[in-house]
Protein backbone atom coordinates (compact mmCIF):
# COMPACT_ATOMS: atom_id res chain seq x y z
CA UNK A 1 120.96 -76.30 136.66
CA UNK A 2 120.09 -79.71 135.31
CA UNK A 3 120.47 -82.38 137.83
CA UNK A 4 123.87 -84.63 136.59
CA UNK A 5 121.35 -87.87 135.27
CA UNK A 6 119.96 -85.04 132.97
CA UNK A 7 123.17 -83.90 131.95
CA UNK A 8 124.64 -87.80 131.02
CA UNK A 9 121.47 -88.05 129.09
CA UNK A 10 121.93 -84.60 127.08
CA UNK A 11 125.66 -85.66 126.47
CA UNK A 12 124.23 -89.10 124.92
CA UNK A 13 122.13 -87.40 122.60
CA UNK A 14 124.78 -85.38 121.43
CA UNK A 15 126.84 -89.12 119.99
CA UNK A 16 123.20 -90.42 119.02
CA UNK A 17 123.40 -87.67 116.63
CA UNK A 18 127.10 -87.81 115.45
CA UNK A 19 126.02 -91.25 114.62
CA UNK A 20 123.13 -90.77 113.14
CA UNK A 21 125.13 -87.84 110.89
CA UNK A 22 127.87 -90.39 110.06
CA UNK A 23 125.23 -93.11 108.64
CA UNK A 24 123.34 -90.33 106.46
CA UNK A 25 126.56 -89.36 105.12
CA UNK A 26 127.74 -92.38 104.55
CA UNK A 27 124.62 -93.83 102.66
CA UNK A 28 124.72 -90.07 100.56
CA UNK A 29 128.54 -90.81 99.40
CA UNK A 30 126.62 -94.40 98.43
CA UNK A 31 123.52 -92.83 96.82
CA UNK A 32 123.41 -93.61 92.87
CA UNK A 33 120.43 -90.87 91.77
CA UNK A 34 120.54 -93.01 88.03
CA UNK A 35 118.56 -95.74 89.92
CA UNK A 36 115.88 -94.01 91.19
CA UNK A 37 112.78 -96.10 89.88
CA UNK A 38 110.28 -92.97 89.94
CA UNK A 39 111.65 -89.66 87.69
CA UNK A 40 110.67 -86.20 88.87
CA UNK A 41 108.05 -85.09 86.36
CA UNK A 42 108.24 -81.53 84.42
CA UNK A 43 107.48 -78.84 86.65
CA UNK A 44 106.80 -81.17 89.83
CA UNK A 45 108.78 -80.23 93.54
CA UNK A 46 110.79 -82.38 95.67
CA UNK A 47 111.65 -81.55 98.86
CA UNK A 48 115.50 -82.13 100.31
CA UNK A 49 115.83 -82.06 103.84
CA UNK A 50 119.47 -80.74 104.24
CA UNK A 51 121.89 -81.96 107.08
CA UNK A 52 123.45 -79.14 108.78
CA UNK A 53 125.63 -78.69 111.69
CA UNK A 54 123.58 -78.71 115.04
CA UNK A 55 123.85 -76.46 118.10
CA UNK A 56 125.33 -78.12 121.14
CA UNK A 57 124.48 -75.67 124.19
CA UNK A 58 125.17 -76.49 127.51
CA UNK A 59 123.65 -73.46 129.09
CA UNK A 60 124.25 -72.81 132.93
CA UNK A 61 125.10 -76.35 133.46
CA UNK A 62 128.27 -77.61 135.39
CA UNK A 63 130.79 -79.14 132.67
CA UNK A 64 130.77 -82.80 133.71
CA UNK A 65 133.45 -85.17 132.57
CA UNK A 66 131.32 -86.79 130.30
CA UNK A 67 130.38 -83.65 129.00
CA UNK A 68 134.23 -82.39 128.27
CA UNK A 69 135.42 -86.17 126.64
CA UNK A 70 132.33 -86.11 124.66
CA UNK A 71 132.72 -83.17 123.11
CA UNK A 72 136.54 -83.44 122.66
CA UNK A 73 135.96 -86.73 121.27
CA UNK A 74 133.27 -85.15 118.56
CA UNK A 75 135.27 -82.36 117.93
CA UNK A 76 138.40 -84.14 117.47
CA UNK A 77 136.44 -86.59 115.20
CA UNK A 78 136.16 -83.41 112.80
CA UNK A 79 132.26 -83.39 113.69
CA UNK A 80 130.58 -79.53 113.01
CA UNK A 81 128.93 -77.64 115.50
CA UNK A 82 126.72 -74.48 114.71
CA UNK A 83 127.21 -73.33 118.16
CA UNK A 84 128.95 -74.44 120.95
CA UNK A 85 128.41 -73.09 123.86
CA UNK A 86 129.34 -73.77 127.83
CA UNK A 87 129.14 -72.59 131.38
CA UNK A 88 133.02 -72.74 132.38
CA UNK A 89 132.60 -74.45 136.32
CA UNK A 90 133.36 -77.79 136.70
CA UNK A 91 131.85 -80.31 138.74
CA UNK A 92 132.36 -81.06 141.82
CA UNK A 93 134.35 -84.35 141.19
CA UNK A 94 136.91 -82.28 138.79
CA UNK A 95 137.50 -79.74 141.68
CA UNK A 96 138.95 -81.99 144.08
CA UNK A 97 142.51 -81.18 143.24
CA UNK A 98 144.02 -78.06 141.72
CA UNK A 99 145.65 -80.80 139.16
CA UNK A 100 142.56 -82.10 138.43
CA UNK A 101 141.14 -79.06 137.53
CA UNK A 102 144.07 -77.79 135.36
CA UNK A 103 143.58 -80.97 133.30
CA UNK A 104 139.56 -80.99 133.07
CA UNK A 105 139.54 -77.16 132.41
CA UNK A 106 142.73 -77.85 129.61
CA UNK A 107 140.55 -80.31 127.87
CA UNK A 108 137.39 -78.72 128.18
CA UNK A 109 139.39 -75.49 126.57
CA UNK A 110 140.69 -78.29 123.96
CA UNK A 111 137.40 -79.07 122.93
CA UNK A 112 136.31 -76.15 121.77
CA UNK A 113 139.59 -74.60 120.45
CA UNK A 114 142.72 -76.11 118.49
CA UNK A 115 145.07 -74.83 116.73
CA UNK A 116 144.87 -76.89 114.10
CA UNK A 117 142.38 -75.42 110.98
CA UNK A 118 138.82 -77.50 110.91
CA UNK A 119 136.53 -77.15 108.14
CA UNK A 120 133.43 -77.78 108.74
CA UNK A 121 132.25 -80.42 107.35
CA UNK A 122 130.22 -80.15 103.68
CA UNK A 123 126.33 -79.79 103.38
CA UNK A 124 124.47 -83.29 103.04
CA UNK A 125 123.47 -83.06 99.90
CA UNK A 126 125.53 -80.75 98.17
CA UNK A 127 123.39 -77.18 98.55
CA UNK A 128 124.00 -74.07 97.90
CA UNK A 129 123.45 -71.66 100.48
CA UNK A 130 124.00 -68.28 100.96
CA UNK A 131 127.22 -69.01 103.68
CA UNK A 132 130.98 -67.99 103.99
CA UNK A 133 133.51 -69.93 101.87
CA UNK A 134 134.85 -72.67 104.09
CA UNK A 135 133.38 -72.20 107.27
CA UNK A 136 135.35 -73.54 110.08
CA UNK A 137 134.03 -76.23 112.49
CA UNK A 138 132.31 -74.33 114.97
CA UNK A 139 130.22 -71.69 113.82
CA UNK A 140 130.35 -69.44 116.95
CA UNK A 141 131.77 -70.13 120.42
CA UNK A 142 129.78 -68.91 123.91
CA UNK A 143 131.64 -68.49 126.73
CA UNK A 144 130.06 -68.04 130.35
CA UNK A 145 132.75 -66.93 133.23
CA UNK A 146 131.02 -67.45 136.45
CA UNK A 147 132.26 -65.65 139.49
CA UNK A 148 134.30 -68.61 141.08
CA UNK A 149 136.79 -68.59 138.02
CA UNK A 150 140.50 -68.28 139.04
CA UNK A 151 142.56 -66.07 137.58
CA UNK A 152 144.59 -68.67 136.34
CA UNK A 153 141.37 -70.14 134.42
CA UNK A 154 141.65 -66.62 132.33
CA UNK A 155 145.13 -67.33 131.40
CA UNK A 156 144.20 -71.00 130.44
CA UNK A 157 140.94 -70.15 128.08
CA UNK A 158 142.98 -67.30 126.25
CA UNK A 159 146.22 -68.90 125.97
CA UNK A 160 143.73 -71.26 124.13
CA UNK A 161 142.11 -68.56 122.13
CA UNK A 162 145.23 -67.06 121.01
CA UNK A 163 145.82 -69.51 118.12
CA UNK A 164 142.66 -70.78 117.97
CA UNK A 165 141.61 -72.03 114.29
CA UNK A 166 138.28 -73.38 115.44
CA UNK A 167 135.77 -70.87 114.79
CA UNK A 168 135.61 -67.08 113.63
CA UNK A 169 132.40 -65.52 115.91
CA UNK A 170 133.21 -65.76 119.70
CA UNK A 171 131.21 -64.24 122.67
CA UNK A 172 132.11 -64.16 126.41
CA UNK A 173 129.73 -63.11 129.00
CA UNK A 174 131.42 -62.22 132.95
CA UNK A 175 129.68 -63.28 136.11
CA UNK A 176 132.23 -60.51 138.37
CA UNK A 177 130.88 -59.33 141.33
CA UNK A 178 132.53 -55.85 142.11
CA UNK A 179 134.15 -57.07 145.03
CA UNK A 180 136.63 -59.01 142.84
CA UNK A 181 137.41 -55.86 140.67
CA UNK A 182 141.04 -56.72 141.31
CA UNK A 183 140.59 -59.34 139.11
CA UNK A 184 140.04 -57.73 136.35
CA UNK A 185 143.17 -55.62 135.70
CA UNK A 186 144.17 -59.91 135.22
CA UNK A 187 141.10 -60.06 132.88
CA UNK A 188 142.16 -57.28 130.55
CA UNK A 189 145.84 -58.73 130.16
CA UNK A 190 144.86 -61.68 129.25
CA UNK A 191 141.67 -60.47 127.02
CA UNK A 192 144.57 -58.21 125.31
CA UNK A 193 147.49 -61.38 124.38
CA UNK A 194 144.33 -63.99 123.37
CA UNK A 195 142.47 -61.64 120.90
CA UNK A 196 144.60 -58.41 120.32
CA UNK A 197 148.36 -58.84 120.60
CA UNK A 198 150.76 -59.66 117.79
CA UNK A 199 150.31 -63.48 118.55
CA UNK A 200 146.57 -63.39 118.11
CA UNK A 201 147.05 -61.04 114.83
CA UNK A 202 148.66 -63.61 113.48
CA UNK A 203 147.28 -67.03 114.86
CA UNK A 204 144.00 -66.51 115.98
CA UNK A 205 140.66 -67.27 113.57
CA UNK A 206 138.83 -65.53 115.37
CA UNK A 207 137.28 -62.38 113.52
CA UNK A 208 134.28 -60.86 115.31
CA UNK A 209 134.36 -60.51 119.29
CA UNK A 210 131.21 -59.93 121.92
CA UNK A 211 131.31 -59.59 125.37
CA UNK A 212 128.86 -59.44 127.73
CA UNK A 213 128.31 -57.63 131.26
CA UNK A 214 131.95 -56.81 131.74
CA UNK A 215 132.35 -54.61 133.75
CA UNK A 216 134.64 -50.79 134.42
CA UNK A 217 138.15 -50.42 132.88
CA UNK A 218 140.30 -47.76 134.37
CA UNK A 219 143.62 -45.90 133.42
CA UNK A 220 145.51 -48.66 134.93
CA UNK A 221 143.33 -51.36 132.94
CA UNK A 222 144.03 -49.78 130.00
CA UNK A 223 147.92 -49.47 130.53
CA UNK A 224 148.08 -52.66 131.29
CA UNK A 225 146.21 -53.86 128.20
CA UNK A 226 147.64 -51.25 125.97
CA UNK A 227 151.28 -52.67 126.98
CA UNK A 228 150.56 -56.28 125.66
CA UNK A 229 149.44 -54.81 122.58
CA UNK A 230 152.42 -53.09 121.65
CA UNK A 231 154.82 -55.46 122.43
CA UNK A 232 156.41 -57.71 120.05
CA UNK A 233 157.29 -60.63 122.64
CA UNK A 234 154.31 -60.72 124.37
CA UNK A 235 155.02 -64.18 126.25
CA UNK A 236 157.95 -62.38 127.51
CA UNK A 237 156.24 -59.26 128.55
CA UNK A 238 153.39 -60.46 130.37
CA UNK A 239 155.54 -63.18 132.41
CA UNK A 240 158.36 -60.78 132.83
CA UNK A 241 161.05 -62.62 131.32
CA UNK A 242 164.32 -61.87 129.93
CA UNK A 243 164.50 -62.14 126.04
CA UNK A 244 165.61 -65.82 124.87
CA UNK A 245 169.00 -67.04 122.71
CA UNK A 246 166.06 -68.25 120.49
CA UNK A 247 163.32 -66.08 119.11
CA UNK A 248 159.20 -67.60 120.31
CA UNK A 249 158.50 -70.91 118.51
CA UNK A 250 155.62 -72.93 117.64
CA UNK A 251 155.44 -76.43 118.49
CA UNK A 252 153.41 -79.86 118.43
CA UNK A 253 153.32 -81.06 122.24
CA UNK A 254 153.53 -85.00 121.75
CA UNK A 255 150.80 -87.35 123.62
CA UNK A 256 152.11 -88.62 126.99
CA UNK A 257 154.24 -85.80 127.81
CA UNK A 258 154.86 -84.60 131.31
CA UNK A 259 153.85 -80.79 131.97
CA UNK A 260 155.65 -78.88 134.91
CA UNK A 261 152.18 -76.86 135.66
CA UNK A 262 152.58 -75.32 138.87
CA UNK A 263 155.21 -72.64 138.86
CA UNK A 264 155.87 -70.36 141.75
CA UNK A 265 156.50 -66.93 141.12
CA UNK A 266 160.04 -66.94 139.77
CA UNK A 267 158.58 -69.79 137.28
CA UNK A 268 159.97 -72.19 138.57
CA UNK A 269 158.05 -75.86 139.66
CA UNK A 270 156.45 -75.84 143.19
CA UNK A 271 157.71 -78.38 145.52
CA UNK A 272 155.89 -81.78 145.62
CA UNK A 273 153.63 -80.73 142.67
CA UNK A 274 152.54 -83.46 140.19
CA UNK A 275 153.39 -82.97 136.48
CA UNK A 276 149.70 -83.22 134.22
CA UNK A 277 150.14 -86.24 131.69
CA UNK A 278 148.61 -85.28 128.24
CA UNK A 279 146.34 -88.10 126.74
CA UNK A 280 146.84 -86.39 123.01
CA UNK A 281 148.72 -83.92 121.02
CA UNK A 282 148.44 -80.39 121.46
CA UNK A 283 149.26 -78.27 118.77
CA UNK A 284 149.97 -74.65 118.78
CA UNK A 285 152.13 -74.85 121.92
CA UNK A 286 154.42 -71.25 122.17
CA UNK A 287 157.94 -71.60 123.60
CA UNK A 288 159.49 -68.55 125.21
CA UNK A 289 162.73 -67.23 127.18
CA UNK A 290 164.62 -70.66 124.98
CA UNK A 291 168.10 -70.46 125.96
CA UNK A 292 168.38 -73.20 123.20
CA UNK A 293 169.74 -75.89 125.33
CA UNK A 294 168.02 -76.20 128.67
CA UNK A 295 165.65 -79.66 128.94
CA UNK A 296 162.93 -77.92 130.61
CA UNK A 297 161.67 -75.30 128.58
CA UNK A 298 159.08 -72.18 128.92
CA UNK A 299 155.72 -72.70 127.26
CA UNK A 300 152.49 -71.26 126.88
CA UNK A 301 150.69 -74.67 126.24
CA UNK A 302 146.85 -74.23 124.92
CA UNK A 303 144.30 -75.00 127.62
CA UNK A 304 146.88 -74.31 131.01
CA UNK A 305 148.14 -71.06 130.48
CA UNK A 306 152.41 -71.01 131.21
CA UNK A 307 153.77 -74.43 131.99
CA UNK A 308 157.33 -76.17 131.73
CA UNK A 309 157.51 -78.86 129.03
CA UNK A 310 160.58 -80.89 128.27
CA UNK A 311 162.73 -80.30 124.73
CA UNK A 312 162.78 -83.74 123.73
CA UNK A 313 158.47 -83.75 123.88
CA UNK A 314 158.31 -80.99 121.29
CA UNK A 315 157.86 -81.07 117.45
CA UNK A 316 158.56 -77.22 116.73
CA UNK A 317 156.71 -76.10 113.30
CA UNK A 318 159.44 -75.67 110.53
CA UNK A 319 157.07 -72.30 108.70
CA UNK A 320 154.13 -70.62 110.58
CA UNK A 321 151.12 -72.23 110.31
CA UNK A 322 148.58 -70.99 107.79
CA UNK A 323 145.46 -68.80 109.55
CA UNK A 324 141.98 -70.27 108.08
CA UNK A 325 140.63 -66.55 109.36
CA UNK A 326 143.99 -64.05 107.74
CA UNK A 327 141.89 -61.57 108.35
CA UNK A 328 141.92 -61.26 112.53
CA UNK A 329 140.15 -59.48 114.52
CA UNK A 330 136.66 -57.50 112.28
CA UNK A 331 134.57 -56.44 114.83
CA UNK A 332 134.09 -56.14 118.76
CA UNK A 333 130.66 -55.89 120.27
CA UNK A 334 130.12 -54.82 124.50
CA UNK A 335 126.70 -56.26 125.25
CA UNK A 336 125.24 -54.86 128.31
CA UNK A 337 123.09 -56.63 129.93
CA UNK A 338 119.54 -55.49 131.59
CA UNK A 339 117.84 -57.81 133.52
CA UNK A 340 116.93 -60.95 131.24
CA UNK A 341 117.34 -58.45 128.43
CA UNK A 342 120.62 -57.99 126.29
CA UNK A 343 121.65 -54.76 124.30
CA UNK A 344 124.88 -53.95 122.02
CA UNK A 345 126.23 -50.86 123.86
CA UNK A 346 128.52 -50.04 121.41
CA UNK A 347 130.19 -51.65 118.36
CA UNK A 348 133.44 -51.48 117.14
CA UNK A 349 134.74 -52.26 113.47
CA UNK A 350 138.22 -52.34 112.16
CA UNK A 351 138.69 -49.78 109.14
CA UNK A 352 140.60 -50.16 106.00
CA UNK A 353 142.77 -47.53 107.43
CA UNK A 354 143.92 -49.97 110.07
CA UNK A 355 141.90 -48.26 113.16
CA UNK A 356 139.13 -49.24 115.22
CA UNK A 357 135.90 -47.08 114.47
CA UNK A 358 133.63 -46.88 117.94
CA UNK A 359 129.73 -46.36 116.92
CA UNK A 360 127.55 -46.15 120.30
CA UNK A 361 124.25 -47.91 119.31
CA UNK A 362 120.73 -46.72 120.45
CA UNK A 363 119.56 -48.35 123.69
């Protein structure tokens, strides 16, 4: 783990670069080839250094605050990323409440998924490579969930992941010990609503899937995940909710609203908890259970998982939102991991037919 001095200076490099990116391209967009004093002769080479998205990898490194607003800032800024990957514990200073983490772990979950579509941002110069029509901003997403992750931190990073229009590879690698196998039944729900339900289908970018040393599913794993699937209210289903007067929405949460966060187990607020203050929009925000009238509403808000947010803070979407990725959900990969060593296990494509086709690779 890279002492925290380290860390500010990795985080630094990473606006050095953005920039250093936003100079280039700004003295390209100025670049006038006709004045060039020296012509290229018949059958001579130039070389072109090309500008392409760089890799920004915190490895097994606490998430510092720096860390999270810098990269929420970059991202936000429309800057690309060919990877982006992240450890998911927070620092110590971000622990010291449970509403301190819920915000740090929302906007560390913000940077590196919105619902909002992203292009990545063109080649400098112009080149044509052999790459995907419109690739979105991040160009993969790695995901490591260490051991001391709540289970409420699973329902925060997929209720972020659901509608997602950030990136279209995605790879999550668990750090469970079997002690905590309770904890997965929890796992599976929530790996079922953020990248298979009838939500995701239809919201989610993301197309191919890996994950990485998780661990046993059994009958009751796969009822529960199997459940989430097939239902068409899947907000409702996995909170246990009665159907609303108004069928789910979409909705723009506005900057500087108040969100009820801690809900007991009837939903409702806890006693004495603080509402989280958003510093900026956050788009893609699912309203459930809407009796069409009440000023507190249900939500799943990207980034925190199920939260109360008030009527009057919400800009609801007036068609559904166009998916950069239409396609959902291609292919799921279960990496097993051996030592320092990594092997695909098996591999699982979706078919024309509409079915997923298992293939159980050589080890």
């Amino acid at each position: 783990m890279l002492p925290r001095a380290v860390m500010t200076k990795c985080v630094k490099v990473l606006v050095d670069v953005h920039k250093a990116d936003k100079k280039i391209r700004s003295e390209w967009e100025n670049y006038d080839p006709s004045k060039e004093k020296q012509e290229l002769g018949t059958k001579s080479l130039r070389c072109t250094f090309v500008l392409q998205p760089m890799a920004a990898d915190f490895g097994e490194d606490e998430a510092t605050s720096e860390m999270i607003q810098t990269m929420r800032a970059l991202t936000t800024d429309g800057m690309s990323f060919s990877l982006a990957a992240s450890w998911l514990l927070l620092e110590n200073k971000l622990r010291g409440t449970e509403r301190a983490k819920r915000k740090a772990f929302g906007e560390l979950m913000g940077s590196f998924f919105n619902g909002t579509p992203r292009p990545r941002e063109p080649l400098i110069p112009s080149y044509d490579l052999p790459m995907k029509d419109q690739p979105l901003q991040l160009g993969a997403v790695h995901l490591l969930c260490v051991s001391v992750l709540h289970p409420r931190d699973f329902e925060a990073m997929f209720s972020a992941i659901v509608a997602t229009q950030t990136t279209t590879k995605l790879s999550i690698r668990m750090q469970i010990m079997p002690v905590e196998a309770p904890v997965y039944g929890h796992w599976w729900k929530w790996l079922a609503y953020g990248v298979f339900s009838k939500r995701a289908r239809l919201n989610s970018s993301v197309e191919s899937l890996a994950l990485a040393s998780i661990g046993s599913m059994t009958v009751e794993d796969i009822d529960i995940f199997n459940a989430v699937l097939a239902s068409d209210h899947p907000e409702e289903h996995i909170y246990r909710t009665s159907r609303g007067e108004i069928d789910e929405r979409d909705a723009t949460l506005k900057a500087g609203a108040r969100i009820r966060w801690e809900l007991d187990d009837r939903g409702q607020p806890q006693q004495g908890s603080r509402a989280v203050i958003l510093d900026l929009p956050v788009t893609s925000v699912r309203t459930f259970s809407d009796d069409g009238k009440s000023q507190w509403l249900d939500a799943v808000v990207p980034g925190y998982g199920r939260c109360q947010v008030q009527r009057k803070d919400l800009i609801f979407s007036q068609s559904r939102a166009v998916n950069a990725s239409p396609n959902g959900l291609q292919e799921l990969k279960n990496c097993l991991r051996q030592g320092r060593n990594v092997r695909v296990g098996w591999i699982a494509s979706f078919s024309s037919g509409g079915r997923w086709v298992f293939k159980a690779l050589d080890t």
